[in-house]
C-alpha atoms as a PDB file:
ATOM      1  CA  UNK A   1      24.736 -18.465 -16.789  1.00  0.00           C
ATOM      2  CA  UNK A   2      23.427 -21.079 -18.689  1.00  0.00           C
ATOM      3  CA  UNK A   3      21.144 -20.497 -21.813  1.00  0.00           C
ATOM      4  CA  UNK A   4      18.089 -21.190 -20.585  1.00  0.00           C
ATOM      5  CA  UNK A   5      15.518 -19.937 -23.456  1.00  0.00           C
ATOM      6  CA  UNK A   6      13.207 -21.841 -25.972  1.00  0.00           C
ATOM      7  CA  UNK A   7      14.607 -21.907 -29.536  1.00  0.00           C
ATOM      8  CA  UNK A   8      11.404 -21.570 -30.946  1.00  0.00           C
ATOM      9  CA  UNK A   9      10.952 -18.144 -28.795  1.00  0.00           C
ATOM     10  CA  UNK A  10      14.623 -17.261 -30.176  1.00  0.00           C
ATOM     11  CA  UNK A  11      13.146 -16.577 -33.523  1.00  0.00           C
ATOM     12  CA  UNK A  12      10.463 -13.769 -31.774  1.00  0.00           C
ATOM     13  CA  UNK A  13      10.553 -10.602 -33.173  1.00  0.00           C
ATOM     14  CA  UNK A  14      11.397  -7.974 -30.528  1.00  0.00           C
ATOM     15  CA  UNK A  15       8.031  -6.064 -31.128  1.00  0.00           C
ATOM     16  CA  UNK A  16       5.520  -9.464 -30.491  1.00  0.00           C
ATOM     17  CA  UNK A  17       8.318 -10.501 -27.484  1.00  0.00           C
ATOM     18  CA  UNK A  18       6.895  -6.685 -26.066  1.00  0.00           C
ATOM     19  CA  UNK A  19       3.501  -7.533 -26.521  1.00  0.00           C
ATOM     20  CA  UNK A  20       3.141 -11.072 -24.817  1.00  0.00           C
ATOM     21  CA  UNK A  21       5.343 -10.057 -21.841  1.00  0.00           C
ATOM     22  CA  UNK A  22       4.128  -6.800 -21.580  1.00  0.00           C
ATOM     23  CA  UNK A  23       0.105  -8.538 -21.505  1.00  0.00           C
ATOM     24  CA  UNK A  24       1.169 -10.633 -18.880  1.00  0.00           C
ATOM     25  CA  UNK A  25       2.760  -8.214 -17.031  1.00  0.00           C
ATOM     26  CA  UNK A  26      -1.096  -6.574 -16.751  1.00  0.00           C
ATOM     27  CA  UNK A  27      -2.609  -9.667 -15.792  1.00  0.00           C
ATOM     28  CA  UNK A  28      -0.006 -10.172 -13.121  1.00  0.00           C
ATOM     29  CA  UNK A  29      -0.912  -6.722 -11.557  1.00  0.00           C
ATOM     30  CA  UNK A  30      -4.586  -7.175 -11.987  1.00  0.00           C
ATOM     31  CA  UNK A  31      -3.788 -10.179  -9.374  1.00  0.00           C
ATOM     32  CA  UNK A  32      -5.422  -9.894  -6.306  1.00  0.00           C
ATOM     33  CA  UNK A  33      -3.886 -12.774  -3.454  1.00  0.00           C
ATOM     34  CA  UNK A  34      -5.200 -12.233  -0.118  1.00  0.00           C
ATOM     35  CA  UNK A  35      -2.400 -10.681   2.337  1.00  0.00           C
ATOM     36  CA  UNK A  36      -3.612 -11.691   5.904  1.00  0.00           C
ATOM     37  CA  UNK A  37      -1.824  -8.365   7.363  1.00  0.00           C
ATOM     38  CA  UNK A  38      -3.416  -5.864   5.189  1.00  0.00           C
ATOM     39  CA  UNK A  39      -6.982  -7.672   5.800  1.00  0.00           C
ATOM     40  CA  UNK A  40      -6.416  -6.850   9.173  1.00  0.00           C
ATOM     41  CA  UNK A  41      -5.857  -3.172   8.513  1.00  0.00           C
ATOM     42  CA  UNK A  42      -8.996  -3.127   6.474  1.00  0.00           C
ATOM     43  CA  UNK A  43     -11.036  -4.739   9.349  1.00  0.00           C
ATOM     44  CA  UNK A  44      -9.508  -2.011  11.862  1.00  0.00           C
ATOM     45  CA  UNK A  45     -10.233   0.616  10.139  1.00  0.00           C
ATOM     46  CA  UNK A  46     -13.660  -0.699   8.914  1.00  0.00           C
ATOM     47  CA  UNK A  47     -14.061  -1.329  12.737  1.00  0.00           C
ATOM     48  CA  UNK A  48     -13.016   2.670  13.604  1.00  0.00           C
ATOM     49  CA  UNK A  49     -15.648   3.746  11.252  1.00  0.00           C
ATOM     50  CA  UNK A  50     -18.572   1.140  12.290  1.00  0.00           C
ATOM     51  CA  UNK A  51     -18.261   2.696  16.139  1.00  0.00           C
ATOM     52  CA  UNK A  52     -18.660   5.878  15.194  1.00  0.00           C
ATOM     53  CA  UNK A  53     -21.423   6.037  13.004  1.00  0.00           C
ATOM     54  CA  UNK A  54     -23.996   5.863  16.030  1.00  0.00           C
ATOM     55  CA  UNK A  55     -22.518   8.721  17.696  1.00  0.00           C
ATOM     56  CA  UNK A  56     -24.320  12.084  18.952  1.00  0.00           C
ATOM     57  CA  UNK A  57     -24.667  14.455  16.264  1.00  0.00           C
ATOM     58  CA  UNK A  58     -21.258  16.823  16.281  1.00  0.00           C
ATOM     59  CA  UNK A  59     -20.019  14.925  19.320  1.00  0.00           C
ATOM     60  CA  UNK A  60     -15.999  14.798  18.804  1.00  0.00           C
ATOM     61  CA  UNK A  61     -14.665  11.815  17.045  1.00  0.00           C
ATOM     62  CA  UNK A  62     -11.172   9.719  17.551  1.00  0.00           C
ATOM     63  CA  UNK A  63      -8.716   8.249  15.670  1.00  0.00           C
ATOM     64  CA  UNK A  64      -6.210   5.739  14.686  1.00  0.00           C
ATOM     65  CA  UNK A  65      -2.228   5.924  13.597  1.00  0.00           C
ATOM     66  CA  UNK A  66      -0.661   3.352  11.046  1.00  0.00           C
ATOM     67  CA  UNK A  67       2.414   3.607  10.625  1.00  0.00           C
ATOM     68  CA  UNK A  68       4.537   1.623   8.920  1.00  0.00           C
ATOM     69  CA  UNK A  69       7.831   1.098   6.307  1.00  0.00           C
ATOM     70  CA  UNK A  70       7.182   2.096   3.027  1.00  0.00           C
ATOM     71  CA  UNK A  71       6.372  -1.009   0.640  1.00  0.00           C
ATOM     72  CA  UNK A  72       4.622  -2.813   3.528  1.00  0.00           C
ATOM     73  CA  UNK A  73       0.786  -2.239   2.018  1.00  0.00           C
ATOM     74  CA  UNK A  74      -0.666   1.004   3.705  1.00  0.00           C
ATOM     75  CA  UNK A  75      -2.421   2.539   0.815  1.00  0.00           C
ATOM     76  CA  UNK A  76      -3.213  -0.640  -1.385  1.00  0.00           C
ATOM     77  CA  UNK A  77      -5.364  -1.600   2.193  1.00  0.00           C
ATOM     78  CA  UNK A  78      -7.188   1.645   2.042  1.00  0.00           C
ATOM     79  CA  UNK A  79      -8.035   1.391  -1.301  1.00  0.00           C
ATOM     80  CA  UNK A  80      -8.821  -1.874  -1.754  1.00  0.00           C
ATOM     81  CA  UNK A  81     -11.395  -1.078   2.104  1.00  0.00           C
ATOM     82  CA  UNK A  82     -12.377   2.160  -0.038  1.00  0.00           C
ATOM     83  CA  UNK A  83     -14.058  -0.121  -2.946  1.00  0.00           C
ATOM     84  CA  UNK A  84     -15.480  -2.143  -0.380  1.00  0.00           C
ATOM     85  CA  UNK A  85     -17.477   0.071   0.604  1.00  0.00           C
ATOM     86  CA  UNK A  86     -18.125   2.676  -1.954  1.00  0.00           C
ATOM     87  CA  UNK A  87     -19.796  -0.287  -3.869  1.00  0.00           C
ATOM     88  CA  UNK A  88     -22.312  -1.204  -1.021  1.00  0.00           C
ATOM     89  CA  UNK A  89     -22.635   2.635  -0.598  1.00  0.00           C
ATOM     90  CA  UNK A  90     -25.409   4.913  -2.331  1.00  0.00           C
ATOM     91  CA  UNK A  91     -24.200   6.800  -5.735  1.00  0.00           C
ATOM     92  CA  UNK A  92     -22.099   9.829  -5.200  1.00  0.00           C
ATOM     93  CA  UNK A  93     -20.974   8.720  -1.427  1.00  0.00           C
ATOM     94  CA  UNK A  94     -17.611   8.648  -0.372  1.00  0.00           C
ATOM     95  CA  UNK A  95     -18.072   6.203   3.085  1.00  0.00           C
ATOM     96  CA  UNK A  96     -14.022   6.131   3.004  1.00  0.00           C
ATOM     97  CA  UNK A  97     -11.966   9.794   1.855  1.00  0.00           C
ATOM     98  CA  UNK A  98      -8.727   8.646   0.835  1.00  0.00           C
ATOM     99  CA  UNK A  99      -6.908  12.531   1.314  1.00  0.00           C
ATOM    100  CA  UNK A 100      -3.372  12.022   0.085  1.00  0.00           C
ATOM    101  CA  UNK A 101      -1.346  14.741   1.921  1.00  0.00           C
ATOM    102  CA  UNK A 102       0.424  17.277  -0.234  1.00  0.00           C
ATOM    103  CA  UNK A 103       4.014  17.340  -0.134  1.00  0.00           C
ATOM    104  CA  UNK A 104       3.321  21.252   0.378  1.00  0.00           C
ATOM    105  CA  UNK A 105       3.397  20.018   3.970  1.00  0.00           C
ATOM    106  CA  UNK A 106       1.184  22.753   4.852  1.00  0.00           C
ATOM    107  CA  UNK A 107      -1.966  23.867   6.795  1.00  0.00           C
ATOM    108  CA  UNK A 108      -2.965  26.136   3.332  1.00  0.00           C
ATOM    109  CA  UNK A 109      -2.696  22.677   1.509  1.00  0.00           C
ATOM    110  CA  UNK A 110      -5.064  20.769   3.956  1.00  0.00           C
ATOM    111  CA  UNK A 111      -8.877  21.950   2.811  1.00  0.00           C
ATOM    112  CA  UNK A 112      -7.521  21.744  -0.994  1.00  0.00           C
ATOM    113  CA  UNK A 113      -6.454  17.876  -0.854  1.00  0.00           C
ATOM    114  CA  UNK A 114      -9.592  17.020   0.812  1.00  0.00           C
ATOM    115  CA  UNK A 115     -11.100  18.788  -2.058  1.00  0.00           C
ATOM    116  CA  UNK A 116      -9.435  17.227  -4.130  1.00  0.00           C
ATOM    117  CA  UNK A 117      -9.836  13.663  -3.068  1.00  0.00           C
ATOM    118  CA  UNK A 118     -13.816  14.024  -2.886  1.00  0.00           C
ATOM    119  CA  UNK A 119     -13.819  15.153  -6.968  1.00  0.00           C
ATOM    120  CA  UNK A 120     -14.304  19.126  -6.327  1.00  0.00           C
ATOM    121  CA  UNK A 121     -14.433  21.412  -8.774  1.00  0.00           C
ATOM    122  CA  UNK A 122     -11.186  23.958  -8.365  1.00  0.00           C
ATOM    123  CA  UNK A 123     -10.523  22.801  -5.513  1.00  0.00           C
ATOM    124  CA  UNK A 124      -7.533  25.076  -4.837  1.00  0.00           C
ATOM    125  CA  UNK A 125      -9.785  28.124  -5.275  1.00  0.00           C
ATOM    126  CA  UNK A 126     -10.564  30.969  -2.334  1.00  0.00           C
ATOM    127  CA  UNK A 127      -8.318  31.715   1.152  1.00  0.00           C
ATOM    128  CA  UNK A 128      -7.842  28.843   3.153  1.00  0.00           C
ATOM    129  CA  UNK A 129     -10.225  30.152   5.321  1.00  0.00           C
ATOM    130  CA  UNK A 130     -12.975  29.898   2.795  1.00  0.00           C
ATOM    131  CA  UNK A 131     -11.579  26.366   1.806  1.00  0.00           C
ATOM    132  CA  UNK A 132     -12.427  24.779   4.922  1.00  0.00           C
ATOM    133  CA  UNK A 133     -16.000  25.109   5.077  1.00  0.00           C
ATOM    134  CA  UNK A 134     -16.306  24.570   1.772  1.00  0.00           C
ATOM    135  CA  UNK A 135     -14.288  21.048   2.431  1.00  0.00           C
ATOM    136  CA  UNK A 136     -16.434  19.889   5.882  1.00  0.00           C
ATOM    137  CA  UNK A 137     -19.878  20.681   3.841  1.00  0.00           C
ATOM    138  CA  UNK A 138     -18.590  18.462   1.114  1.00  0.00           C
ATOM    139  CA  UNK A 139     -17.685  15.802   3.180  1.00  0.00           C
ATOM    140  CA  UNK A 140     -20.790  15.469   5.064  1.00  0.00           C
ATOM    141  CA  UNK A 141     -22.837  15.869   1.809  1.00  0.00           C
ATOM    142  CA  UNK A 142     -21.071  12.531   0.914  1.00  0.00           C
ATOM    143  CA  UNK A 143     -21.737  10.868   3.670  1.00  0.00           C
ATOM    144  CA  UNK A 144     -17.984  10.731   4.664  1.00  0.00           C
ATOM    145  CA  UNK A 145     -17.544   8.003   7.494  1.00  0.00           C
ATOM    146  CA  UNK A 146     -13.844   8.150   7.817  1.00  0.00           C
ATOM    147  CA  UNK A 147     -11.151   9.831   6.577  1.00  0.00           C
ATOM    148  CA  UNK A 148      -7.708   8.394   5.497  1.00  0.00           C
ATOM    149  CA  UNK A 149      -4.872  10.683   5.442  1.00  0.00           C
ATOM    150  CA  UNK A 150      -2.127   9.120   3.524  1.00  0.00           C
ATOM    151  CA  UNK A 151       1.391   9.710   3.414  1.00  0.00           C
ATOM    152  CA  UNK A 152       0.824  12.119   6.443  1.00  0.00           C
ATOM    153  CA  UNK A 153       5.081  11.420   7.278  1.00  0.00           C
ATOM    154  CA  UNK A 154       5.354  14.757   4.452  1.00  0.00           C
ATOM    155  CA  UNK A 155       4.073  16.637   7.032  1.00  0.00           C
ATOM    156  CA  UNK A 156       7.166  16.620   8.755  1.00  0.00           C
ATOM    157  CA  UNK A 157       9.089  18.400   5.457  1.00  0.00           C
ATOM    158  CA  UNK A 158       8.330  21.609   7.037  1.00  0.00           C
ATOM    159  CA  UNK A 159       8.975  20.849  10.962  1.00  0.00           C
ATOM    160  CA  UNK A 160       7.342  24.020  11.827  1.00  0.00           C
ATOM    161  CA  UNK A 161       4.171  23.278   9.625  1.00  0.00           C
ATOM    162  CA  UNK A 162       4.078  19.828  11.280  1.00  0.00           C
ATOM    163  CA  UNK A 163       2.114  20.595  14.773  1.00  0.00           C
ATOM    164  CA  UNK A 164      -0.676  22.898  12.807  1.00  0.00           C
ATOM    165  CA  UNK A 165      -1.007  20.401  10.075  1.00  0.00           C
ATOM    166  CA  UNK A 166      -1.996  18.150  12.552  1.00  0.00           C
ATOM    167  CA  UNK A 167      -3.913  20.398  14.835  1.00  0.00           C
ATOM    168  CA  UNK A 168      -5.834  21.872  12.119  1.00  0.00           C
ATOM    169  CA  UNK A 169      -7.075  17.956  11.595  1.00  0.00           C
ATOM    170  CA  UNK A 170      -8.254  17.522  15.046  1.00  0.00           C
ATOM    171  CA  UNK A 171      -9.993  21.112  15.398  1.00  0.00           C
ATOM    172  CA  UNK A 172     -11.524  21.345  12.105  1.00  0.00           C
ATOM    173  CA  UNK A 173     -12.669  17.258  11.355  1.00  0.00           C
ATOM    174  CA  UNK A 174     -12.094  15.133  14.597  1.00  0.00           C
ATOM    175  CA  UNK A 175     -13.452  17.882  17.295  1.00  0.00           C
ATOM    176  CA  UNK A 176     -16.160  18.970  15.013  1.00  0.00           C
ATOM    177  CA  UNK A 177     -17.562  15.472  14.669  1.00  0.00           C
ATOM    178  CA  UNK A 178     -17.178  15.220  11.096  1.00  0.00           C
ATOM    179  CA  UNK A 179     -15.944  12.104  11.080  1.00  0.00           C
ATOM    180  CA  UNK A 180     -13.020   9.633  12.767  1.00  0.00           C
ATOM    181  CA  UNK A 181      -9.044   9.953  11.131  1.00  0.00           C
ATOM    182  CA  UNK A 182      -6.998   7.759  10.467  1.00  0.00           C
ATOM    183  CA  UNK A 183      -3.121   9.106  10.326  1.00  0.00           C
ATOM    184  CA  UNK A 184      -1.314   6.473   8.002  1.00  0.00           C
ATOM    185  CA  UNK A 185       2.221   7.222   7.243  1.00  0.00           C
ATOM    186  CA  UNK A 186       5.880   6.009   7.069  1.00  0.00           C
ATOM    187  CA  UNK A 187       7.956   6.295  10.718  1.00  0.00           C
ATOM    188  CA  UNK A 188       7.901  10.245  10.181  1.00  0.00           C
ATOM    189  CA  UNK A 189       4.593  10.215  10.461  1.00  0.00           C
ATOM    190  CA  UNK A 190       5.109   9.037  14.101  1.00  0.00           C
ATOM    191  CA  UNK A 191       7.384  11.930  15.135  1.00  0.00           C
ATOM    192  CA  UNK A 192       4.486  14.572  13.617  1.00  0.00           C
ATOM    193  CA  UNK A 193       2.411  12.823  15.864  1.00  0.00           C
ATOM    194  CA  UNK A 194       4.273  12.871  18.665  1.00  0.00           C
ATOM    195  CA  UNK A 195       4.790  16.591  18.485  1.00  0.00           C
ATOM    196  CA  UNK A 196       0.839  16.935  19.401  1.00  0.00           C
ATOM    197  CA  UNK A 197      -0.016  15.016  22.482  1.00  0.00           C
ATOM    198  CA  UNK A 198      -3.658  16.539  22.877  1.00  0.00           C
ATOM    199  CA  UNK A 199      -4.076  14.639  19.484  1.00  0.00           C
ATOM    200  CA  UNK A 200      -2.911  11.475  20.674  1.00  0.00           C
ATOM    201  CA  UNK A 201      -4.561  11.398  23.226  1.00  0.00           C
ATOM    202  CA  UNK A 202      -7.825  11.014  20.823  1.00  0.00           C
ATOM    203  CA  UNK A 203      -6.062   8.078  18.820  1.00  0.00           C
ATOM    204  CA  UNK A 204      -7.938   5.333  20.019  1.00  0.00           C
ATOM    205  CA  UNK A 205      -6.066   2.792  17.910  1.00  0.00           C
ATOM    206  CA  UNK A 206      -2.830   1.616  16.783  1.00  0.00           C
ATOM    207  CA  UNK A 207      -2.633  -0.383  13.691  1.00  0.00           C
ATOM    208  CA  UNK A 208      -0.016  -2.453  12.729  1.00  0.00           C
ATOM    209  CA  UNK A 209       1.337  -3.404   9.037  1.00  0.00           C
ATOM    210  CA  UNK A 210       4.911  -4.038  10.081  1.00  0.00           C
ATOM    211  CA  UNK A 211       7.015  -6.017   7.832  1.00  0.00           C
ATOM    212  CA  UNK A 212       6.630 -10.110   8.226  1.00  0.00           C
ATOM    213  CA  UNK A 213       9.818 -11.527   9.925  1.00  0.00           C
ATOM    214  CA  UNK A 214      11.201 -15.146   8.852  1.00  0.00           C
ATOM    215  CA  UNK A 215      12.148 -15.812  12.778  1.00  0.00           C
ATOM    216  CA  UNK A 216       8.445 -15.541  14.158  1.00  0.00           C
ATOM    217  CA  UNK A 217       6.834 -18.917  13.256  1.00  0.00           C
ATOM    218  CA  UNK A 218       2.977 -16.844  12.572  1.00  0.00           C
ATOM    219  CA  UNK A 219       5.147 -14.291  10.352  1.00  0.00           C
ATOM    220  CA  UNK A 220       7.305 -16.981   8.462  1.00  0.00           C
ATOM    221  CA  UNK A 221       3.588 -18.983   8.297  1.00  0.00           C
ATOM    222  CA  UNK A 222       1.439 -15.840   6.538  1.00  0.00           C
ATOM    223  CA  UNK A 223       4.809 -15.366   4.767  1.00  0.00           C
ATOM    224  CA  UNK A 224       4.832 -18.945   2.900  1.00  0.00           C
ATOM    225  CA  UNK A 225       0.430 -18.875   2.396  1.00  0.00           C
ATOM    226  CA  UNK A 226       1.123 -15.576   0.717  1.00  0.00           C
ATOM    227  CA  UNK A 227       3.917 -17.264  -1.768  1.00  0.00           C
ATOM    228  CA  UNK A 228       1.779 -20.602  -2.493  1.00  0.00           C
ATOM    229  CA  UNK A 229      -1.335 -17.864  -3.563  1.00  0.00           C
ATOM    230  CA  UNK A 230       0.489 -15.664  -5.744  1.00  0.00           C
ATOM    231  CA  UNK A 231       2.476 -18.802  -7.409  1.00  0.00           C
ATOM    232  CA  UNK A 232      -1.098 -20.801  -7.699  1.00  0.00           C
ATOM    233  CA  UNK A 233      -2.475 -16.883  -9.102  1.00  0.00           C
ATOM    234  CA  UNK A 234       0.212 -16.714 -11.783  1.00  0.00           C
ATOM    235  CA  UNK A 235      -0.912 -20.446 -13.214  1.00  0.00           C
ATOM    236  CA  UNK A 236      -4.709 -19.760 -12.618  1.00  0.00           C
ATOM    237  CA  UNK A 237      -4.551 -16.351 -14.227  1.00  0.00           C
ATOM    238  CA  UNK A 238      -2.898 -18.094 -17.329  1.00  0.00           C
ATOM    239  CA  UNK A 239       0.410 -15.952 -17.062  1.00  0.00           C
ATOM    240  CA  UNK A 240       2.950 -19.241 -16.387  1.00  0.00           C
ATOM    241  CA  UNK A 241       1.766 -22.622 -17.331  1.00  0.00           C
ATOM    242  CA  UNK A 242       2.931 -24.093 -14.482  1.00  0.00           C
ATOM    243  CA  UNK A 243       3.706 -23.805 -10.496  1.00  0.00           C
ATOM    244  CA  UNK A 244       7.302 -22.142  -9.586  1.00  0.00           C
ATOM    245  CA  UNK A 245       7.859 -23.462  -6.029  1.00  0.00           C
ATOM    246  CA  UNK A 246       8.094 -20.322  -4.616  1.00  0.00           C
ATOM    247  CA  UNK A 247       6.761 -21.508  -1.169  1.00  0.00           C
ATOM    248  CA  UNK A 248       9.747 -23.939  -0.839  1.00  0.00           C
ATOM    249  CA  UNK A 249      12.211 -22.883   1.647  1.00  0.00           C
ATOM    250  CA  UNK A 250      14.986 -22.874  -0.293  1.00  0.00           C
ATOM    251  CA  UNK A 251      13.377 -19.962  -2.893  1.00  0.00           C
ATOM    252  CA  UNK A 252      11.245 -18.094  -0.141  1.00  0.00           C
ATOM    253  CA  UNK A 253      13.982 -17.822   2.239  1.00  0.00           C
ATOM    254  CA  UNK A 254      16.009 -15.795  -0.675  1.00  0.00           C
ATOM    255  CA  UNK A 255      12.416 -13.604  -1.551  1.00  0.00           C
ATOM    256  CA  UNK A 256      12.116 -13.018   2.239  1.00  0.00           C
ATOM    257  CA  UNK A 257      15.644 -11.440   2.138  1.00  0.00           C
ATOM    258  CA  UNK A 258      15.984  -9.259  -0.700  1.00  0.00           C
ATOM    259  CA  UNK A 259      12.324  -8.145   0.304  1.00  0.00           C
ATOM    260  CA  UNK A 260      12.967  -7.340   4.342  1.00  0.00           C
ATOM    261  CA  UNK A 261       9.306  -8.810   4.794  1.00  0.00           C
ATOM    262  CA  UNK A 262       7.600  -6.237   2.091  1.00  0.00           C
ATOM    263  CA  UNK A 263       4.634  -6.962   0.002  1.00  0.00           C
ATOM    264  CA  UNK A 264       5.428  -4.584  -2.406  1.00  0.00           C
ATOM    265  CA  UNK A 265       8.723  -5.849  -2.726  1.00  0.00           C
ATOM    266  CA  UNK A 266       8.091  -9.385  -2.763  1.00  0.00           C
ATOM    267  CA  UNK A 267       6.026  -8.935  -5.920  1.00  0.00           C
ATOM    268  CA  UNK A 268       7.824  -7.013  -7.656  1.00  0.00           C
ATOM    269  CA  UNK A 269      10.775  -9.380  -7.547  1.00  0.00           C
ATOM    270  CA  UNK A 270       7.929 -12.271  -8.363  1.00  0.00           C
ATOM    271  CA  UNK A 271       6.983  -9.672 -11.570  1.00  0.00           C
ATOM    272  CA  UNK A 272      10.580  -9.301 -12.458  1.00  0.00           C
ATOM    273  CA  UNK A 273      11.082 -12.735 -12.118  1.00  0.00           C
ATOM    274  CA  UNK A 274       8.223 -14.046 -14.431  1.00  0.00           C
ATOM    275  CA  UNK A 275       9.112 -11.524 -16.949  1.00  0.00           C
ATOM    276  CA  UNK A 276      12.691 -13.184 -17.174  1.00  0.00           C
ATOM    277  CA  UNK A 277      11.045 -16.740 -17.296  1.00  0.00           C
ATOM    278  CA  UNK A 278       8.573 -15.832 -19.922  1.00  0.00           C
ATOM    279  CA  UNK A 279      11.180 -14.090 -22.514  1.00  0.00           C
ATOM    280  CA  UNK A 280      13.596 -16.881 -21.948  1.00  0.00           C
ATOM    281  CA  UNK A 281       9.741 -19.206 -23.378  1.00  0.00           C
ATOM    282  CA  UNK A 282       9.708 -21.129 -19.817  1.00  0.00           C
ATOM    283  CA  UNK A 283       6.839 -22.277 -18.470  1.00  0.00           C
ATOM    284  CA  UNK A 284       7.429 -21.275 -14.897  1.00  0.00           C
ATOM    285  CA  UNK A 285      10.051 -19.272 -12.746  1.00  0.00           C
ATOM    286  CA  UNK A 286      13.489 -21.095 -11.349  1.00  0.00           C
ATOM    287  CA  UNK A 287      16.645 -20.184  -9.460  1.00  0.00           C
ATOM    288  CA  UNK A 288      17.779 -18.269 -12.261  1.00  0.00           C
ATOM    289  CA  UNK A 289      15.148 -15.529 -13.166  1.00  0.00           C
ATOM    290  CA  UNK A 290      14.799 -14.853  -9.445  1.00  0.00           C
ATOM    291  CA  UNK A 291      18.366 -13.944  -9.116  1.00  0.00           C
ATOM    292  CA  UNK A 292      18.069 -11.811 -12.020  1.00  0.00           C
ATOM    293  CA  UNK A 293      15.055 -10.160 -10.404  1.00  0.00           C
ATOM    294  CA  UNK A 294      16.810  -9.334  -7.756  1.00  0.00           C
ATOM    295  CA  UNK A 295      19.644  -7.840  -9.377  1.00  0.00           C
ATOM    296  CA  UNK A 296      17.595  -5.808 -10.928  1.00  0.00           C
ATOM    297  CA  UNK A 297      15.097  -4.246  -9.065  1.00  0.00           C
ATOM    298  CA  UNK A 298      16.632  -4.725  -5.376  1.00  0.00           C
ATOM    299  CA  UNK A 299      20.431  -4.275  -5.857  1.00  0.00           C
ATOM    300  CA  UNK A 300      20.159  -0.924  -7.318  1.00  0.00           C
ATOM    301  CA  UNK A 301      17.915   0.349  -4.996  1.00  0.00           C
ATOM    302  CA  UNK A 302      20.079  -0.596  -2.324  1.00  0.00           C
ATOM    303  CA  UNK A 303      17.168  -2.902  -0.629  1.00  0.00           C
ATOM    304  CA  UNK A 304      19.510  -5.447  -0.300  1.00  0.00           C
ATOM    305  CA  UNK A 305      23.397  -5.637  -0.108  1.00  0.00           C
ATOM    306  CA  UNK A 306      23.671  -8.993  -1.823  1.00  0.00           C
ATOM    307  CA  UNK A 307      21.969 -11.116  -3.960  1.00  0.00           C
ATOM    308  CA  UNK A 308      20.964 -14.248  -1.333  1.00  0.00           C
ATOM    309  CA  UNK A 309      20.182 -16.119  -4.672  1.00  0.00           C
ATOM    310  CA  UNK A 310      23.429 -15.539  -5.633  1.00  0.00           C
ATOM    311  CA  UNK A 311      25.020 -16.630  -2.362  1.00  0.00           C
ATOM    312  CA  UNK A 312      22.977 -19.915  -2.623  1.00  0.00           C
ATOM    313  CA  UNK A 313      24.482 -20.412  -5.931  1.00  0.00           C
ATOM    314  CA  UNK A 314      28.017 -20.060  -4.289  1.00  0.00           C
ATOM    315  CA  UNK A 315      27.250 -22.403  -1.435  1.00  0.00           C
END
């Protein structure tokens, strides 16, 4: 490959190279590019909670099930709803519990995330049949709307603990009329699920979050928006001095590839990308540092069996 770097940049010590890469590696995270497909979760879910809250005191509540690939947006949509609402909401409420499931995969484990996620003391402390009422009375002195449990596909580590995880849910929060769930997880989430049809049947929603797809016109559309925001981000945020293109065919195709379709994956190839660019003292990304990216971050996680950047390159 062809030196591409500014001489004056060449003369850089390594410590002050650290330092102005590593600062605009923070301001490219702090980015915040609207993502049409994880909007949509937010209104869903927003939606499940909003036709609830009128409902007959302890009068059983539904649900919803997202699940989706991993590095397709799940929990950056429930956090991102979660601040939403906790800033129109009255100090010390939790409208949205965000209840990351333990990888304990177990119905002990259950009351102490919950716990956990709503800032309890010890929250680990007593029987789990002390923990429980302990968790429900803290959730309704928060006002909890709606409850999130993430990552619920580590229930199925222990496929015997998988059915009571998830029955323990439905008796204890959705029955009781604590609030409506919402199961999000990666596919082995779905086969927990599946494992408990009188809890399915109370799922009144499916959400979807599935990976954009280059042959679907609306996909390949949301695909190329999503591109021209976080390139036009990068420039407004002060990180690259100028626009990189990355909505042209000929570089989004390549993105689309190494990234199967995932927003997680898509920028952090763009991250890895502008880190290359700004070393090397260029003003925006090219061809080059997005190759690079890609053999960095995707190749040896074995997201991608060749670099398409590459293959351009060879055609």
């Amino acid at each position: 490959m062809t030196d591409r770097s500014s001489p004056v940049l060449r003369q850089e010590t390594p410590a002050s190279a650290a330092t102005r890469v590593g600062k605009a590696k923070a301001s490219f995270d702090a980015i915040r590019v609207d993502y049409p497909p994880q909007t949509a979760v937010m209104a869903a879910l927003d939606e499940m909670r909003i036709a609830a809250l009128d409902r007959s005191e302890h009068s059983s509540c539904g649900g919803a099930m997202l699940v989706a690939p991993h590095g397709c947006g799940k929990t950056e949509s429930i956090v991102a709803l979660r601040r939403v609402l906790e800033a129109a909401a009255d100090e010390g409420c939790k409208p949205l519990l965000h209840v990351e499931t333990a990888g304990a995969g177990t119905t002990d484990s259950l009351p102490t995330s919950i716990l956990q996620a709503l800032g309890a003391a010890r929250p680990d402390v007593g029987t789990e049949k002390a923990r429980w009422p302990r968790a429900i009375a803290e959730m309704r002195r928060s006002g909890v709307q709606i409850v999130v449990f993430d990552e619920f596909n580590r229930a199925a580590r222990r496929p015997l603990m998988s059915r009571p995880m998830a029955t323990a849910i439905r008796e204890k929060i959705m029955d009781a009329g604590v609030a409506p769930v919402a199961f999000v997880g990666s596919e082995d989430a779905g086969s927990v699920l599946a494992q408990v049809p009188e809890l399915m049947e109370r799922l009144d929603d499916d959400i979807d979050l599935s990976p954009l797809r280059w042959d679907t016109r609306g996909d390949r559309a949301l695909f190329l928006s999503f591109l021209a925001d976080l390139d036009q981000a990068m420039v407004d945020a002060g990180i690259l001095a100028c626009l990189s293109g990355l909505a042209d065919e000929g570089i989004a195709r390549p993105i689309w590839e190494a990234s199967a379709g995932r927003v997680r994956r898509i920028c952090k190839i763009v991250r890895a990308a502008m880190a290359v660019a700004l070393h090397d003292g260029r003003a925006s990304i090219d061809h080059g540092d997005l190759a690079e990216a890609v053999d960095s971050y995707c190749i040896p996680r074995d997201f991608c069996s060749s670099n398409p950047f590459a293959r351009q390159r060879v055609q």
